[in-house]
PDB file of N, CA and C in Angstrom:
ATOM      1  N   UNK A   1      -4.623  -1.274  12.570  1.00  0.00           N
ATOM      2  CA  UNK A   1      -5.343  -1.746  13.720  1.00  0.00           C
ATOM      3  C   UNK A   1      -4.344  -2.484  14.605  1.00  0.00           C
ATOM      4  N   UNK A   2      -4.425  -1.927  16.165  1.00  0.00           N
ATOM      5  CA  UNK A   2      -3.589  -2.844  16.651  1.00  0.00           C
ATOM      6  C   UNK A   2      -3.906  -4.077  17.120  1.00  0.00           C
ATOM      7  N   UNK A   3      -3.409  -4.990  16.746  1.00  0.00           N
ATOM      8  CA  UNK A   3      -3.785  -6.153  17.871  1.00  0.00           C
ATOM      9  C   UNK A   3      -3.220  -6.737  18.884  1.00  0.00           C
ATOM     10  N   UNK A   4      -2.323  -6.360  19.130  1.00  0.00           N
ATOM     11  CA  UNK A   4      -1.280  -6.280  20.606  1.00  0.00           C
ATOM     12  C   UNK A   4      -0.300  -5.767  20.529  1.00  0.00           C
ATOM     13  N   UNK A   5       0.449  -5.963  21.723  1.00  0.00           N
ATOM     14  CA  UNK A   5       1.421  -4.925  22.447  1.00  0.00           C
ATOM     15  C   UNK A   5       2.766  -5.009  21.637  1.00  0.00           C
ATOM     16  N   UNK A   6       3.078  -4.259  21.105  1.00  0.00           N
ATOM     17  CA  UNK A   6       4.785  -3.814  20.234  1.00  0.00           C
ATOM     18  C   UNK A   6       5.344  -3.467  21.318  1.00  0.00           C
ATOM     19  N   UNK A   7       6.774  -4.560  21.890  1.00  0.00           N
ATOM     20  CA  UNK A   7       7.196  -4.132  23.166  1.00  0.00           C
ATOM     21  C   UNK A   7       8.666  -2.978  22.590  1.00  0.00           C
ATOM     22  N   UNK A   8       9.252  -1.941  23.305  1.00  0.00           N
ATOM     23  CA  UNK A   8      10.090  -1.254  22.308  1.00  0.00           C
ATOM     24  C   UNK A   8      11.583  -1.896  22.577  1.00  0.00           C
ATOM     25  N   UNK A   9      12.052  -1.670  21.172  1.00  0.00           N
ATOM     26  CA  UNK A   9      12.705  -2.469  20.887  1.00  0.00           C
ATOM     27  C   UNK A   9      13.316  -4.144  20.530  1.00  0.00           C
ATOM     28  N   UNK A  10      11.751  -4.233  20.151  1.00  0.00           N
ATOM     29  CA  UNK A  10      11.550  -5.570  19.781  1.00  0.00           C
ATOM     30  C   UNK A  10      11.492  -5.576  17.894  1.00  0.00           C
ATOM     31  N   UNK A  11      12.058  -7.038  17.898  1.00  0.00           N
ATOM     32  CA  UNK A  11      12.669  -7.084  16.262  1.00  0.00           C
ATOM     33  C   UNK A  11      11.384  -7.241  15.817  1.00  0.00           C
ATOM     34  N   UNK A  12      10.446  -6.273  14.774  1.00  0.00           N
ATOM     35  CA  UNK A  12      10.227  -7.261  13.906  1.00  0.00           C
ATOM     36  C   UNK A  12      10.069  -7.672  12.629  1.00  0.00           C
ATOM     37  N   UNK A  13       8.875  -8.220  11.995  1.00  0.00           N
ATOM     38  CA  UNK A  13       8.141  -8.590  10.511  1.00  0.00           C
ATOM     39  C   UNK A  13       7.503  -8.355  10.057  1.00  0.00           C
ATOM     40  N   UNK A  14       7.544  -7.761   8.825  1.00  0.00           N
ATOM     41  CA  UNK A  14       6.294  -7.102   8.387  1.00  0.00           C
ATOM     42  C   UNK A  14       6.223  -8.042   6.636  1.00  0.00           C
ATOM     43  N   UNK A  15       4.880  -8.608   6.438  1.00  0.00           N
ATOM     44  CA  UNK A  15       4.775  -8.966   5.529  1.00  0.00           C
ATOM     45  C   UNK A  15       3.120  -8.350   4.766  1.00  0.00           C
ATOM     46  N   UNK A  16       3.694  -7.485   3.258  1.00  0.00           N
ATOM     47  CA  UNK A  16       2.901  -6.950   2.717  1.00  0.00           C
ATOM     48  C   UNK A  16       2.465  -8.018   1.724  1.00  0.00           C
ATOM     49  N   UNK A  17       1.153  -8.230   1.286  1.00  0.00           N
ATOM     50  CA  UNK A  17       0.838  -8.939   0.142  1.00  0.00           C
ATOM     51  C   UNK A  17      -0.151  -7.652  -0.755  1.00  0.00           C
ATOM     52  N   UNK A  18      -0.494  -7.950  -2.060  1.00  0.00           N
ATOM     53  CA  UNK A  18      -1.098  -7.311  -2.976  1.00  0.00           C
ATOM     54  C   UNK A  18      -2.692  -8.048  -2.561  1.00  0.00           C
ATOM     55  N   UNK A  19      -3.404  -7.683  -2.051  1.00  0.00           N
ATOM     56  CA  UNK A  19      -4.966  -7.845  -2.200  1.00  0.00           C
ATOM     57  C   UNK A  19      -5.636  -7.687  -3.800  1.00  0.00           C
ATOM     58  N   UNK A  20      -5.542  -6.230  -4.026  1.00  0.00           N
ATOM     59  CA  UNK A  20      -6.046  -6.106  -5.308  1.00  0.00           C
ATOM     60  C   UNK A  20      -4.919  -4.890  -5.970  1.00  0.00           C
ATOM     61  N   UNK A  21      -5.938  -5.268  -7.828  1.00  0.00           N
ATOM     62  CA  UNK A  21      -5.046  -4.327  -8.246  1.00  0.00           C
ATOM     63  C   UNK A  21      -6.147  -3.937  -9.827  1.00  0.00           C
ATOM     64  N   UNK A  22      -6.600  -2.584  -9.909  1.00  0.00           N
ATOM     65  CA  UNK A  22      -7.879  -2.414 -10.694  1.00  0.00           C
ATOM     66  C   UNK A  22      -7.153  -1.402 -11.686  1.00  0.00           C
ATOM     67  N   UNK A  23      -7.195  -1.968 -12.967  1.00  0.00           N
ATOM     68  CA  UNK A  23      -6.498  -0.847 -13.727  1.00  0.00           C
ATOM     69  C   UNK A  23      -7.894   0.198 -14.644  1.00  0.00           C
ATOM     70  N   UNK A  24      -7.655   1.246 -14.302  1.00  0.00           N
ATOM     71  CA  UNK A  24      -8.960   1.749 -14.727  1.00  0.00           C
ATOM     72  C   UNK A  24      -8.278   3.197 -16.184  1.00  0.00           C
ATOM     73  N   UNK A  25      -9.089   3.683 -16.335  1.00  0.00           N
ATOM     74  CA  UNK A  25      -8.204   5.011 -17.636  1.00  0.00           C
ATOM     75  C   UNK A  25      -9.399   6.038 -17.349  1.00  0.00           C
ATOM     76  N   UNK A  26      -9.140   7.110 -17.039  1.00  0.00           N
ATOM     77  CA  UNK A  26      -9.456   8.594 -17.192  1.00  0.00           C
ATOM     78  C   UNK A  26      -9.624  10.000 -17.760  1.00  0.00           C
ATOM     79  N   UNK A  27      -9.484  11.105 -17.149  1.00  0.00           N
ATOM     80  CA  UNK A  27      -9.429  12.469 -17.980  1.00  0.00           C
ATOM     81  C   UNK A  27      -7.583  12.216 -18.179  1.00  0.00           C
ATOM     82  N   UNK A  28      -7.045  11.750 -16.791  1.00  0.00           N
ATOM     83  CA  UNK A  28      -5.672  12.166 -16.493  1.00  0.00           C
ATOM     84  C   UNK A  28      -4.777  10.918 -16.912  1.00  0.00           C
ATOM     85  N   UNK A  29      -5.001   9.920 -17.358  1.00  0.00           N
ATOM     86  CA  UNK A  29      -4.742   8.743 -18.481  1.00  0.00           C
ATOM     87  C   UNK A  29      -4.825   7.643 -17.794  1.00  0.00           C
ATOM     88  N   UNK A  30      -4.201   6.496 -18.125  1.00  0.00           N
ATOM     89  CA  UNK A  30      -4.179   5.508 -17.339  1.00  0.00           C
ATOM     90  C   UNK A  30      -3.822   5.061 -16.058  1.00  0.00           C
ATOM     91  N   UNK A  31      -4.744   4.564 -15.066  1.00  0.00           N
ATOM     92  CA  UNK A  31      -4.029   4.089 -13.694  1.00  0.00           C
ATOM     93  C   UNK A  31      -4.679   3.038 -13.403  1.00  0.00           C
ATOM     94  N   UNK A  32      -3.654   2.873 -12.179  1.00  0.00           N
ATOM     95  CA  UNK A  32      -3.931   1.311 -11.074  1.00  0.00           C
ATOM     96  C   UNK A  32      -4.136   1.388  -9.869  1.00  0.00           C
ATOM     97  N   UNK A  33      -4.938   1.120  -9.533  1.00  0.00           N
ATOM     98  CA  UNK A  33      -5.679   1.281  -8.163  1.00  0.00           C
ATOM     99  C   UNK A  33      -4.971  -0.182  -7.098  1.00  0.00           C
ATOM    100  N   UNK A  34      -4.203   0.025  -6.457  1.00  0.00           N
ATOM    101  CA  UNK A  34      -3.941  -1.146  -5.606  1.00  0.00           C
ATOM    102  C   UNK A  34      -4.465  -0.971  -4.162  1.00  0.00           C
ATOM    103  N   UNK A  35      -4.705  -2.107  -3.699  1.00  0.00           N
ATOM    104  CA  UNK A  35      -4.978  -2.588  -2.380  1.00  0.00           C
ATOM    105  C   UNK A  35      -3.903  -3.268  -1.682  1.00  0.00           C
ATOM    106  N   UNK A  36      -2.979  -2.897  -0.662  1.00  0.00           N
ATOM    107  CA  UNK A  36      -1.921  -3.520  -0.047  1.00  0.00           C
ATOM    108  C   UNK A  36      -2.372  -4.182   1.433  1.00  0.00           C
ATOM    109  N   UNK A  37      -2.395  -5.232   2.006  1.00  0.00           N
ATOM    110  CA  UNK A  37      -2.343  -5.465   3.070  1.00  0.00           C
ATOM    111  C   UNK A  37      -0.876  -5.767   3.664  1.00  0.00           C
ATOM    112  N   UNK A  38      -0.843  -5.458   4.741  1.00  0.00           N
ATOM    113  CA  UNK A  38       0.594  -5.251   5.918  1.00  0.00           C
ATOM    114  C   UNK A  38       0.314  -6.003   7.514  1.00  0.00           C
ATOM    115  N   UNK A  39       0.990  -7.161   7.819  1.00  0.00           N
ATOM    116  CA  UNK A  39       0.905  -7.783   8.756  1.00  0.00           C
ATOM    117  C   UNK A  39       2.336  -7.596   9.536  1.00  0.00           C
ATOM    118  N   UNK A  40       2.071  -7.271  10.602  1.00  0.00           N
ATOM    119  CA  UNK A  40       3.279  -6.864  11.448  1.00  0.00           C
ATOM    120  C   UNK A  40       3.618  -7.660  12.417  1.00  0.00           C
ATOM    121  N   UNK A  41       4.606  -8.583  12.705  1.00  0.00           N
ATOM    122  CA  UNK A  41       4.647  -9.428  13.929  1.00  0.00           C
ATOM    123  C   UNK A  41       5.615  -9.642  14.728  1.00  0.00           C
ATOM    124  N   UNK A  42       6.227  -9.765  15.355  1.00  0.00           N
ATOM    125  CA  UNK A  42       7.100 -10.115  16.366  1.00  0.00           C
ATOM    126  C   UNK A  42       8.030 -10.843  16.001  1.00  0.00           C
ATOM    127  N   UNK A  43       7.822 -11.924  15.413  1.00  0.00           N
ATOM    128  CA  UNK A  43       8.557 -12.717  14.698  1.00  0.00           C
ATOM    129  C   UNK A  43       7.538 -13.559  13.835  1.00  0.00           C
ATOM    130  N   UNK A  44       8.611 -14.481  12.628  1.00  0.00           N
ATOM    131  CA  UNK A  44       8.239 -14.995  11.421  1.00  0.00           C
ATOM    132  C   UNK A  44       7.132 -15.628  11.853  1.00  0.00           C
ATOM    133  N   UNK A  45       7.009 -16.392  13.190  1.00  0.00           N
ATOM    134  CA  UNK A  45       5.355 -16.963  13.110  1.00  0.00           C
ATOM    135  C   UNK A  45       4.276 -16.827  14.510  1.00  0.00           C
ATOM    136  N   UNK A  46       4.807 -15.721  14.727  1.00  0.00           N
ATOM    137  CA  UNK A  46       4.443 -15.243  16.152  1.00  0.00           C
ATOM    138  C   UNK A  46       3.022 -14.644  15.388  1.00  0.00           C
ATOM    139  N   UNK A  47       2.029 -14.421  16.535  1.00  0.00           N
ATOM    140  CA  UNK A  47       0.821 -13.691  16.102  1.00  0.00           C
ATOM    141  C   UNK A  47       0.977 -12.011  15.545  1.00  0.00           C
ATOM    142  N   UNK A  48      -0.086 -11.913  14.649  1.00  0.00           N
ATOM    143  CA  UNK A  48       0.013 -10.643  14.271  1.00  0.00           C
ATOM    144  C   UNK A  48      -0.006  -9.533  15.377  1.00  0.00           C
ATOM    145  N   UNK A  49       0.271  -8.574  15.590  1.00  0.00           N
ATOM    146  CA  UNK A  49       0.547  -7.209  16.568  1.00  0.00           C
ATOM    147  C   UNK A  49       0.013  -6.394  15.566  1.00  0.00           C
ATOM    148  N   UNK A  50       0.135  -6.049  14.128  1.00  0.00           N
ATOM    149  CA  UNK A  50      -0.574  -4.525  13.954  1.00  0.00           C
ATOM    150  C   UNK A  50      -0.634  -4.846  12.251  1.00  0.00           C
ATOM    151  N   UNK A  51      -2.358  -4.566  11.949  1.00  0.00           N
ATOM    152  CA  UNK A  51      -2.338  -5.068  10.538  1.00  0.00           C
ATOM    153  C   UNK A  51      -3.188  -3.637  10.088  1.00  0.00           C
ATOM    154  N   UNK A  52      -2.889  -3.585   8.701  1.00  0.00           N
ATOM    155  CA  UNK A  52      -3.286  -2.482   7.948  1.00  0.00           C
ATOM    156  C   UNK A  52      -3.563  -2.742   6.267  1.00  0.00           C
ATOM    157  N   UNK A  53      -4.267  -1.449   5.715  1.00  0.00           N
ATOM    158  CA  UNK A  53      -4.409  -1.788   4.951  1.00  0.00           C
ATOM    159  C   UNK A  53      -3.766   0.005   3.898  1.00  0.00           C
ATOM    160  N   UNK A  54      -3.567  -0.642   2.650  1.00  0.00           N
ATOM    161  CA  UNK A  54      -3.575   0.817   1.943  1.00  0.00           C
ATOM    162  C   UNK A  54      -3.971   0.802   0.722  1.00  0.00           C
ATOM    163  N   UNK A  55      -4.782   1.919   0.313  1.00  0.00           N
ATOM    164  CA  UNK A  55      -5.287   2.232  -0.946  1.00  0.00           C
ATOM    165  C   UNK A  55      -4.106   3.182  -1.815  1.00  0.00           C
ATOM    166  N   UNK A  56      -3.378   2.461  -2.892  1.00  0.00           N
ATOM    167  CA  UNK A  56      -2.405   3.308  -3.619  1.00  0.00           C
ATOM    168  C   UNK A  56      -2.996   3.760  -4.961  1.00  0.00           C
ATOM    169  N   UNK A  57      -2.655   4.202  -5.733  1.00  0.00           N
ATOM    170  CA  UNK A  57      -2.926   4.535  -6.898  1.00  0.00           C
ATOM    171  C   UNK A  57      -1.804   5.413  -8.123  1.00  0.00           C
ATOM    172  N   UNK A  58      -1.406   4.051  -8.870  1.00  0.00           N
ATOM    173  CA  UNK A  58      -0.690   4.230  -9.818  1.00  0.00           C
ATOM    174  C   UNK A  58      -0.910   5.283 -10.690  1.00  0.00           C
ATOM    175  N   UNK A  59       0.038   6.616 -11.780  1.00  0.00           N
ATOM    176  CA  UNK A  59      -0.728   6.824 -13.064  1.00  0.00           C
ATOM    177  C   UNK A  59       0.713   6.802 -13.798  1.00  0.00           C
ATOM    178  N   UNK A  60      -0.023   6.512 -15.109  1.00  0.00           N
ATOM    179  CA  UNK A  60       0.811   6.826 -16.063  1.00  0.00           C
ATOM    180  C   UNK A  60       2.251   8.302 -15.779  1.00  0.00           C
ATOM    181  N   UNK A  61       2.684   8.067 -16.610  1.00  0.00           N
ATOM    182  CA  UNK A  61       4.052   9.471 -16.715  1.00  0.00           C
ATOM    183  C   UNK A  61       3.085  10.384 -17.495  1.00  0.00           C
ATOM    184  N   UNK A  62       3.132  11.387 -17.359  1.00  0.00           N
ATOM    185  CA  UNK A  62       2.563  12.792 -17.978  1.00  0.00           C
ATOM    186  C   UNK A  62       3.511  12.708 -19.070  1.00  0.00           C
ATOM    187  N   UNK A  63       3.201  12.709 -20.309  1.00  0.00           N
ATOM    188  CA  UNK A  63       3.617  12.951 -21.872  1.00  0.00           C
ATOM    189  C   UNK A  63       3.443  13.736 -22.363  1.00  0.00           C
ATOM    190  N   UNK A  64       4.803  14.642 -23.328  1.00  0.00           N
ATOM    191  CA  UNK A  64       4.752  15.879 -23.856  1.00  0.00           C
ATOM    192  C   UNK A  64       4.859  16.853 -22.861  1.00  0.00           C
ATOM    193  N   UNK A  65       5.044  17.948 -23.646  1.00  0.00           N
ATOM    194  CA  UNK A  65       5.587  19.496 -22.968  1.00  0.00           C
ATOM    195  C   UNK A  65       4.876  20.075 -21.769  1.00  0.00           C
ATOM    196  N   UNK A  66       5.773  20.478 -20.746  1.00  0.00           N
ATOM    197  CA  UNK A  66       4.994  21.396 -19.321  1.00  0.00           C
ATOM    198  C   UNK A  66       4.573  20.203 -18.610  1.00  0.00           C
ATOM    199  N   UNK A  67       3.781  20.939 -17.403  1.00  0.00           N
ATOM    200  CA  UNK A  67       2.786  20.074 -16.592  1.00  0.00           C
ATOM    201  C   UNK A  67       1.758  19.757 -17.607  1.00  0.00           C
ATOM    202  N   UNK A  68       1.201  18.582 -16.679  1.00  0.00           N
ATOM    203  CA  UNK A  68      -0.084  18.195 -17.046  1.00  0.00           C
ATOM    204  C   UNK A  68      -1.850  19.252 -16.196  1.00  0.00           C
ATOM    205  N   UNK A  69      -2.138  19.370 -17.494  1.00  0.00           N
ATOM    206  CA  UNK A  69      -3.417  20.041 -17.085  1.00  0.00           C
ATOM    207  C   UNK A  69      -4.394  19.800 -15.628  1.00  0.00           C
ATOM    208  N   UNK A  70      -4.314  20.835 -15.069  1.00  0.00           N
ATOM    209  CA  UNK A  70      -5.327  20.326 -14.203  1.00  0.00           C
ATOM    210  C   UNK A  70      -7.216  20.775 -14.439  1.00  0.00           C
ATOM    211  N   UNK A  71      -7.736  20.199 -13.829  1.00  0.00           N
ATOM    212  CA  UNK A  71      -9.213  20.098 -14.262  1.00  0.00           C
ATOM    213  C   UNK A  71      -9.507  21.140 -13.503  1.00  0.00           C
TER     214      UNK A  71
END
């Protein structure tokens, strides 16, 4: 989302924090569901310009021979 103007070529900051982090287990084995938020600014204490969010999702390494099965 933007919230103001990114002038070009302007320095800036981006600070990600961990919101959440949900470890759940499946068909396809264990994972982690994270929530990242991303604040983008102009400088270290200038107002935010462009914040976001992201849904990641960890899994385990696939173990043993070949690919892992798909459903």
């Amino acid at each position: 989302q933007f919230e103001g103007i990114v002038e070009p070529g302007a320095r800036l900051v981006r600070r990600s924090r961990l919101v959440s982090a949900v470890p759940k287990s499946g068909r396809s084995g264990h994972m982690v569901f994270c929530t990242v938020a991303h604040e983008i600014r102009a400088t270290s204490g200038g107002p935010v310009l462009i914040s976001e969010q992201q849904d990641i999702v960890y899994r385990e390494a696939h173990q043993g021979p070949g690919l892992a099965p798909r459903p």
